[in-house]
PDB file of N, CA and C in Angstrom:
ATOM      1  N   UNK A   1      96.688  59.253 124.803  1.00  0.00           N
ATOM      2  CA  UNK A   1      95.829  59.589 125.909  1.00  0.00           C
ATOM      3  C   UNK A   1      94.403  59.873 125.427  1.00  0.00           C
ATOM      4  N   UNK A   2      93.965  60.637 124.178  1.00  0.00           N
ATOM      5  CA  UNK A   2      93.166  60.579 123.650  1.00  0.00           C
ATOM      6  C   UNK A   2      92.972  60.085 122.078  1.00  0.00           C
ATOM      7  N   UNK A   3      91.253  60.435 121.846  1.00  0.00           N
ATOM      8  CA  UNK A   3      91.492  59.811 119.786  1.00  0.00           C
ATOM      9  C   UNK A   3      90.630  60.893 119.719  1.00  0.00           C
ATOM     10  N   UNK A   4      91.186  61.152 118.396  1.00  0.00           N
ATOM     11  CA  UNK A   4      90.388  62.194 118.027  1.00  0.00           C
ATOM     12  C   UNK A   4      89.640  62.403 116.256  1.00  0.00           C
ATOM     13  N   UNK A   5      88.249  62.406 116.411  1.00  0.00           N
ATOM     14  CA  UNK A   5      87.869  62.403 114.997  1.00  0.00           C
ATOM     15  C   UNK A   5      86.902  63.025 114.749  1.00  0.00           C
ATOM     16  N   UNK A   6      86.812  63.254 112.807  1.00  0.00           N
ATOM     17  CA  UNK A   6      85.494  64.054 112.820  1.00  0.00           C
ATOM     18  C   UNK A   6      83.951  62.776 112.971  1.00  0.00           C
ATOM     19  N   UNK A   7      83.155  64.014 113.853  1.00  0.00           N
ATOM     20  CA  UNK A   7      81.793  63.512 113.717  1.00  0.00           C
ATOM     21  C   UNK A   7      81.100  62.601 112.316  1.00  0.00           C
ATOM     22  N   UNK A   8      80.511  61.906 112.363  1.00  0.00           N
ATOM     23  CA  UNK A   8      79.770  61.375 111.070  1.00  0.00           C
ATOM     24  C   UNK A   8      78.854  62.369 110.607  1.00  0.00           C
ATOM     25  N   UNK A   9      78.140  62.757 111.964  1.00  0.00           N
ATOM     26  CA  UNK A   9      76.699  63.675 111.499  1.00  0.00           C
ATOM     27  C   UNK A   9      76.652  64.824 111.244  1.00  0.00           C
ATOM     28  N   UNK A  10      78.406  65.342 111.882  1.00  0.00           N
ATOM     29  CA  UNK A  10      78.827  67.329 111.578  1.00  0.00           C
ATOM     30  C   UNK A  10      80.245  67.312 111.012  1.00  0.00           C
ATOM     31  N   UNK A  11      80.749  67.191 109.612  1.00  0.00           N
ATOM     32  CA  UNK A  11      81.967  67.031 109.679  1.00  0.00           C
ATOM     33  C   UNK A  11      82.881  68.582 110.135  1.00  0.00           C
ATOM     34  N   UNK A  12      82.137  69.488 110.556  1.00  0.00           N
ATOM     35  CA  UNK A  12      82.736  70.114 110.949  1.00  0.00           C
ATOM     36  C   UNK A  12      83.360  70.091 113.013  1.00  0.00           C
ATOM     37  N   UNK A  13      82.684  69.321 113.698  1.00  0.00           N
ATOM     38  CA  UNK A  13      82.776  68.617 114.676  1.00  0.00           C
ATOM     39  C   UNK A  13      83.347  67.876 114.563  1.00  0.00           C
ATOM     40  N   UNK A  14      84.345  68.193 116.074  1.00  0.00           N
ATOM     41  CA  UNK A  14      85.813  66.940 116.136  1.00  0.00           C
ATOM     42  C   UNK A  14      84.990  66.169 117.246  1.00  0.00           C
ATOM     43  N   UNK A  15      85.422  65.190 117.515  1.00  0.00           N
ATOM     44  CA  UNK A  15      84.765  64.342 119.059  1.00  0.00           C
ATOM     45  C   UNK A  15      86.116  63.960 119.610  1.00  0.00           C
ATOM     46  N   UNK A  16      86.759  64.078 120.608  1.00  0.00           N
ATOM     47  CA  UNK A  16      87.469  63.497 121.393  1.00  0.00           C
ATOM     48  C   UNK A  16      87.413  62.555 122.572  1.00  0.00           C
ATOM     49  N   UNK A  17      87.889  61.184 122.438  1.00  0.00           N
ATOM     50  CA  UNK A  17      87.850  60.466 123.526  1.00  0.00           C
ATOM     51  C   UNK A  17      89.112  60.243 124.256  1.00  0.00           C
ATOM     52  N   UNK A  18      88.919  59.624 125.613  1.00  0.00           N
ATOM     53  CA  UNK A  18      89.657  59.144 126.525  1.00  0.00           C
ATOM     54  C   UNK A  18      89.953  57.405 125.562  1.00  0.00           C
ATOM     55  N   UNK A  19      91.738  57.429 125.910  1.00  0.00           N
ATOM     56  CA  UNK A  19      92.112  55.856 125.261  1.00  0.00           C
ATOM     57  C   UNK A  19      92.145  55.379 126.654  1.00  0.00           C
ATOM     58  N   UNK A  20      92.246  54.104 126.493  1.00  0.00           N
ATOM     59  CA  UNK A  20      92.182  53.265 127.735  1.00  0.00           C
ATOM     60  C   UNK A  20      93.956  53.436 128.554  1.00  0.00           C
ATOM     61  N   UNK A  21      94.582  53.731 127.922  1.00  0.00           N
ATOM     62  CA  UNK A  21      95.626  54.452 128.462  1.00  0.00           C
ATOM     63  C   UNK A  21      95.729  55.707 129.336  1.00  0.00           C
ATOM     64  N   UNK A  22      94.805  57.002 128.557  1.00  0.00           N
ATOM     65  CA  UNK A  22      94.159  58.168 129.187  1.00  0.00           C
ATOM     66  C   UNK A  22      93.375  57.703 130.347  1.00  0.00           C
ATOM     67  N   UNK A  23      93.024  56.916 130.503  1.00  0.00           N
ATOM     68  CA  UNK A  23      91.801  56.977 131.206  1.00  0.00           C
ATOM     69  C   UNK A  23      92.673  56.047 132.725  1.00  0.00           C
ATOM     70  N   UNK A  24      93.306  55.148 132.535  1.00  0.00           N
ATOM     71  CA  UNK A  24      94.127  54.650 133.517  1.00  0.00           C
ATOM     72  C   UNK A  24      95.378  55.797 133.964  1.00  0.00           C
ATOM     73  N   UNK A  25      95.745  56.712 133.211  1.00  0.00           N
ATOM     74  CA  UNK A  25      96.405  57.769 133.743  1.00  0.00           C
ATOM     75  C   UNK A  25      95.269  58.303 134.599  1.00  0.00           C
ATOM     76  N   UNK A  26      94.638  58.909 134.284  1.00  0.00           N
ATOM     77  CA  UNK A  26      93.438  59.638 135.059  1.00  0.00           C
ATOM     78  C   UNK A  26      93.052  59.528 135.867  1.00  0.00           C
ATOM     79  N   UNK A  27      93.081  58.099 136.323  1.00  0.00           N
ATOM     80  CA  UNK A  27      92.558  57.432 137.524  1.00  0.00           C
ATOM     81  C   UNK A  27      93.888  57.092 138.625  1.00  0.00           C
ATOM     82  N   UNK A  28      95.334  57.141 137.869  1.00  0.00           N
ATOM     83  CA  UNK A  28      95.959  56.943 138.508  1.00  0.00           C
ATOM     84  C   UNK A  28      96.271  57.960 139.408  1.00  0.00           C
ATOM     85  N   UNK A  29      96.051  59.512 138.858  1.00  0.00           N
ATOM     86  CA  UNK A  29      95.926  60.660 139.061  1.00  0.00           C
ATOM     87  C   UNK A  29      95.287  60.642 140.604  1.00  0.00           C
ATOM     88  N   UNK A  30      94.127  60.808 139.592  1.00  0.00           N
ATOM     89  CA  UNK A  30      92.986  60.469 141.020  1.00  0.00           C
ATOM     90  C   UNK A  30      93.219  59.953 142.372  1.00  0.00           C
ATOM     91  N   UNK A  31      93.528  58.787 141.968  1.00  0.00           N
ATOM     92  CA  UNK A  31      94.078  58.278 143.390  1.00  0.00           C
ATOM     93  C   UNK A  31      95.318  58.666 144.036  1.00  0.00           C
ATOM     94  N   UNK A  32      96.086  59.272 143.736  1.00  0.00           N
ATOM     95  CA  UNK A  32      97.036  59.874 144.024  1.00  0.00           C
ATOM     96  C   UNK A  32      97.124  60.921 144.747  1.00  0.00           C
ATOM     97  N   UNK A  33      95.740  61.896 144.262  1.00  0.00           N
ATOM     98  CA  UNK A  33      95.196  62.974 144.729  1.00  0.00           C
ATOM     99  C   UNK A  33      94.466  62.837 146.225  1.00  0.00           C
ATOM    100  N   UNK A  34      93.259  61.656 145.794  1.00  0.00           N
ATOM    101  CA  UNK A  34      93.282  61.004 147.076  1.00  0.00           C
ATOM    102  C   UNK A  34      93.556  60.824 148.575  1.00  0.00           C
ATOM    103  N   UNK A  35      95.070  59.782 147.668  1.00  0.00           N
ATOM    104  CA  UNK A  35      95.620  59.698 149.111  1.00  0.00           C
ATOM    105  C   UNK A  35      96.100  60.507 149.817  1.00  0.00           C
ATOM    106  N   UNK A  36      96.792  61.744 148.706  1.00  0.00           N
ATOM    107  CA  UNK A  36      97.649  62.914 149.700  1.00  0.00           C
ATOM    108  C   UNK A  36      96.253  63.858 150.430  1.00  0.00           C
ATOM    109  N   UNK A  37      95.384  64.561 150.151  1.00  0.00           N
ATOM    110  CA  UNK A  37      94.683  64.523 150.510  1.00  0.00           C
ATOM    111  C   UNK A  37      93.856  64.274 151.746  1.00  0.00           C
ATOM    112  N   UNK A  38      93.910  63.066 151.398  1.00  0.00           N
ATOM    113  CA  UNK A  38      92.508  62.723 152.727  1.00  0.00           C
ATOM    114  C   UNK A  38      92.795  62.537 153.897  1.00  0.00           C
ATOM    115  N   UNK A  39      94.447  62.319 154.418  1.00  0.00           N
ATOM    116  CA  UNK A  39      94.617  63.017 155.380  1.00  0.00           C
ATOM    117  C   UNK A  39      94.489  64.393 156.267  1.00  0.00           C
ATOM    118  N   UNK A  40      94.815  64.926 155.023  1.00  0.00           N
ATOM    119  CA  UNK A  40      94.600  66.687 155.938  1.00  0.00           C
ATOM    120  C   UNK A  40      92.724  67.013 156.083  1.00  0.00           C
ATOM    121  N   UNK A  41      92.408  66.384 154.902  1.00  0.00           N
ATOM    122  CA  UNK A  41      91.019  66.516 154.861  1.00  0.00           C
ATOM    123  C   UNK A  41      90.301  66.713 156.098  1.00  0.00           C
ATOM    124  N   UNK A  42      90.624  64.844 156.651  1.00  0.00           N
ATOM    125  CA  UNK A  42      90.011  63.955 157.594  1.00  0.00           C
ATOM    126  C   UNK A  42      90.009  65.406 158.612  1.00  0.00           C
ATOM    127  N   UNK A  43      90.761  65.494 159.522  1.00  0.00           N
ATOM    128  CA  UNK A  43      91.058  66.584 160.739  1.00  0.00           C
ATOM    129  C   UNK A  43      89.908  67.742 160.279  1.00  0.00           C
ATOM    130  N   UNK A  44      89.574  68.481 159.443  1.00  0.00           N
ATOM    131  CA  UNK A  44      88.524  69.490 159.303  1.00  0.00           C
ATOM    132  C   UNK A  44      87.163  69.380 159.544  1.00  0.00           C
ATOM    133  N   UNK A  45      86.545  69.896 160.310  1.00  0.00           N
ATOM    134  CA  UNK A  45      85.322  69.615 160.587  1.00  0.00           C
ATOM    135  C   UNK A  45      84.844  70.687 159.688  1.00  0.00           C
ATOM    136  N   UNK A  46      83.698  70.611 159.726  1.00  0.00           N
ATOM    137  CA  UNK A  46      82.006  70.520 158.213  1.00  0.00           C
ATOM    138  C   UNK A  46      82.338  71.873 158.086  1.00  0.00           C
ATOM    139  N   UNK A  47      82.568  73.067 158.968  1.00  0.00           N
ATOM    140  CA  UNK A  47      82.726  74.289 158.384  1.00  0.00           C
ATOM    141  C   UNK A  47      84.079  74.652 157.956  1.00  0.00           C
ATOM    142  N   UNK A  48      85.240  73.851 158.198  1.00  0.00           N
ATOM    143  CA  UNK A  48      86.299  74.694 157.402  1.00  0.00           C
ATOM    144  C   UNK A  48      85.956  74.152 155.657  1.00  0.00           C
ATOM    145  N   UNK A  49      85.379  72.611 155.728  1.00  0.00           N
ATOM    146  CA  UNK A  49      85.353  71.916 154.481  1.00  0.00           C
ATOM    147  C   UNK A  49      84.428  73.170 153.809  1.00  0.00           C
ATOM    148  N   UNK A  50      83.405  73.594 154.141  1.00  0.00           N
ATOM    149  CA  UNK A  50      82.062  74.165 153.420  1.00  0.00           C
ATOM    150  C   UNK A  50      82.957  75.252 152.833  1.00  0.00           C
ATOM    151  N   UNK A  51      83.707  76.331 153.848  1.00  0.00           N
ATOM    152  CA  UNK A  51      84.779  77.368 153.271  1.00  0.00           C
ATOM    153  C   UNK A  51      85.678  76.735 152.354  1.00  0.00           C
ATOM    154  N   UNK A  52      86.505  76.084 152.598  1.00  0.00           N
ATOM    155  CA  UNK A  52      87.471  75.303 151.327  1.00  0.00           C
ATOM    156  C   UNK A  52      86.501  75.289 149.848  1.00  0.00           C
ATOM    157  N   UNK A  53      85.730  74.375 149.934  1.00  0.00           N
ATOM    158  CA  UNK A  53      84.931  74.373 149.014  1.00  0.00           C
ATOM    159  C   UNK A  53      84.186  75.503 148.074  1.00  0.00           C
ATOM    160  N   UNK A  54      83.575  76.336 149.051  1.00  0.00           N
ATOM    161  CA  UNK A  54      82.829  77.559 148.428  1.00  0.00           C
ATOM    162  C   UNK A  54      84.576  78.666 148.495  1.00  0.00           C
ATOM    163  N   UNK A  55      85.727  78.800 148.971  1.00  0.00           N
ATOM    164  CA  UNK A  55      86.756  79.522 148.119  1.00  0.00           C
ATOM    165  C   UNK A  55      87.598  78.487 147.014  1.00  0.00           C
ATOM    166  N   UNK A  56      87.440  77.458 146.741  1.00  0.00           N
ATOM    167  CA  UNK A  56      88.092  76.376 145.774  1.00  0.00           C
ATOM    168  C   UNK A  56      87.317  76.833 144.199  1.00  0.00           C
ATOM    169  N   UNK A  57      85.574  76.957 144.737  1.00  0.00           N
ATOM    170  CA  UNK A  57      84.596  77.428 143.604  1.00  0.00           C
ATOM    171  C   UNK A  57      84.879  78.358 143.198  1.00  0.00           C
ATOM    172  N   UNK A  58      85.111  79.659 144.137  1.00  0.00           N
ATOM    173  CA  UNK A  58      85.422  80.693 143.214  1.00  0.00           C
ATOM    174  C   UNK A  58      86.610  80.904 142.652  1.00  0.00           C
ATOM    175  N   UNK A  59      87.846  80.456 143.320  1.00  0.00           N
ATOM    176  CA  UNK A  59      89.043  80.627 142.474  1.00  0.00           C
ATOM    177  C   UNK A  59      88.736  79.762 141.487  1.00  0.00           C
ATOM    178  N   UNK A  60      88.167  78.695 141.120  1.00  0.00           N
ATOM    179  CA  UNK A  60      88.012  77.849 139.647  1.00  0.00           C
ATOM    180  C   UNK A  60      86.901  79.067 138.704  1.00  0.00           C
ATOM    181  N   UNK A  61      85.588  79.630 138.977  1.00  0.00           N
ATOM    182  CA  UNK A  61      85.187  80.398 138.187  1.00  0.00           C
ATOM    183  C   UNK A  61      85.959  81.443 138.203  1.00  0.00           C
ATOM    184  N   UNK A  62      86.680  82.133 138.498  1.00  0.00           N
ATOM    185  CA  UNK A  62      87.440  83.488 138.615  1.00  0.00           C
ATOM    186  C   UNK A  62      88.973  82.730 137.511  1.00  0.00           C
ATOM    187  N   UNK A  63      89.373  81.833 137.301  1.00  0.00           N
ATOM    188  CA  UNK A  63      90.108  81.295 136.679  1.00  0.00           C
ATOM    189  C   UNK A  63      89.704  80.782 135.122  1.00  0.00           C
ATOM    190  N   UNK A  64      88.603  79.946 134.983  1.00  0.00           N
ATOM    191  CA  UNK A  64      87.255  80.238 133.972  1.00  0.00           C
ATOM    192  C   UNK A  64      87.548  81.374 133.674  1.00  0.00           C
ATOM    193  N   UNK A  65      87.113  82.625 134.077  1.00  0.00           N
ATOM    194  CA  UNK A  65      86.513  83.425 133.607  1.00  0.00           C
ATOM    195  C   UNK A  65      87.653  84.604 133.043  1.00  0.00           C
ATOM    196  N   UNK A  66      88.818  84.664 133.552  1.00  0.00           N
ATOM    197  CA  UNK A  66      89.956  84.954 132.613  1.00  0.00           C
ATOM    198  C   UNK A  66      90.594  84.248 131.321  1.00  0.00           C
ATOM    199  N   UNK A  67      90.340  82.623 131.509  1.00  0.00           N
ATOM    200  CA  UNK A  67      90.789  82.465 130.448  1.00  0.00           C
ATOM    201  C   UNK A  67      89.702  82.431 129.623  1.00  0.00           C
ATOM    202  N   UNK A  68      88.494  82.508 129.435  1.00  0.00           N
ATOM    203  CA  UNK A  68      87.432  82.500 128.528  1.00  0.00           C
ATOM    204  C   UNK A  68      87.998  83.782 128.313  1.00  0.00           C
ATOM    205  N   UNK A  69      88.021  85.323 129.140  1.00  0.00           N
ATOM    206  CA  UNK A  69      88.475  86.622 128.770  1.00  0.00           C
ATOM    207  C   UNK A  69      89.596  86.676 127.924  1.00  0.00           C
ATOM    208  N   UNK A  70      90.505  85.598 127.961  1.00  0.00           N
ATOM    209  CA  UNK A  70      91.537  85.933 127.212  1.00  0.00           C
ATOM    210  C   UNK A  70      92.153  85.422 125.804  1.00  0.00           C
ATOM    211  N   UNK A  71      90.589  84.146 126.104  1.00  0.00           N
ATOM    212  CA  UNK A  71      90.697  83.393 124.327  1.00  0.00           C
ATOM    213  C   UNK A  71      89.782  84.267 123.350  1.00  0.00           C
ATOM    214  N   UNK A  72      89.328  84.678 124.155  1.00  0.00           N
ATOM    215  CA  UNK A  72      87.973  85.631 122.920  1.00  0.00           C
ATOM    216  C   UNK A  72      88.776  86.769 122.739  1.00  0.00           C
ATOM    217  N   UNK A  73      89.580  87.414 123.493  1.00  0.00           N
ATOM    218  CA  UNK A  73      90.453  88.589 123.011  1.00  0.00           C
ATOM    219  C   UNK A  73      91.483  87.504 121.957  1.00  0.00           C
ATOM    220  N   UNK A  74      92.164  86.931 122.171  1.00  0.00           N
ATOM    221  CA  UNK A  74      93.117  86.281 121.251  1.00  0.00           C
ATOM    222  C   UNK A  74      92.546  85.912 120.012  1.00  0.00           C
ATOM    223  N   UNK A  75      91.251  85.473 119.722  1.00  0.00           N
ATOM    224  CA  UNK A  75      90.677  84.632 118.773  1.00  0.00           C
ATOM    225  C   UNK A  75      89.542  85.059 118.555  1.00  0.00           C
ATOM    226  N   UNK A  76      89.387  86.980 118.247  1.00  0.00           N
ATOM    227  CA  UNK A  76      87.806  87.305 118.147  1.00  0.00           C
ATOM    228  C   UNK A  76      87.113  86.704 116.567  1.00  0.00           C
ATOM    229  N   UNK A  77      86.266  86.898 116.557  1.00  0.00           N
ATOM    230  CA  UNK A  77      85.041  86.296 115.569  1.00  0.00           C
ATOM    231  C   UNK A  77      84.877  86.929 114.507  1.00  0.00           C
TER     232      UNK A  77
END
């Protein structure tokens, strides 16, 4: 799904890519997501979407922001 190697210019830098395998999963994903989706979507008019959206944002930063809290406790410096 991915490759993974060191940088030329930092060998301490890994670079990871998408294989063309990863990347057709991903998309298969995607569309998948899509379709289930865009039905229920469709029916919402502009203000339930704007709420979905602005509570979707914060549960993703509030989710961020524990696990950043909980790798720096696991793995301090």
């Amino acid at each position: 799904m991915v490759t993974r190697h060191v940088s030329a210019s930092d060998g301490r830098e890994r670079k990871v890519a998408t294989t063309p395998e990863g990347l057709a999963i991903t998309n298969a994903l995607d569309a998948a997501r899509e379709w289930l989706m865009q039905p229920i979507l469709a029916q919402w008019d502009k203000r339930d979407w704007k709420t979905f959206v602005s509570l979707l944002r914060r549960f993703v930063d509030d989710a961020l922001a524990i696990s950043t809290k909980e790798n720096a406790e696991r793995h301090p410096q």
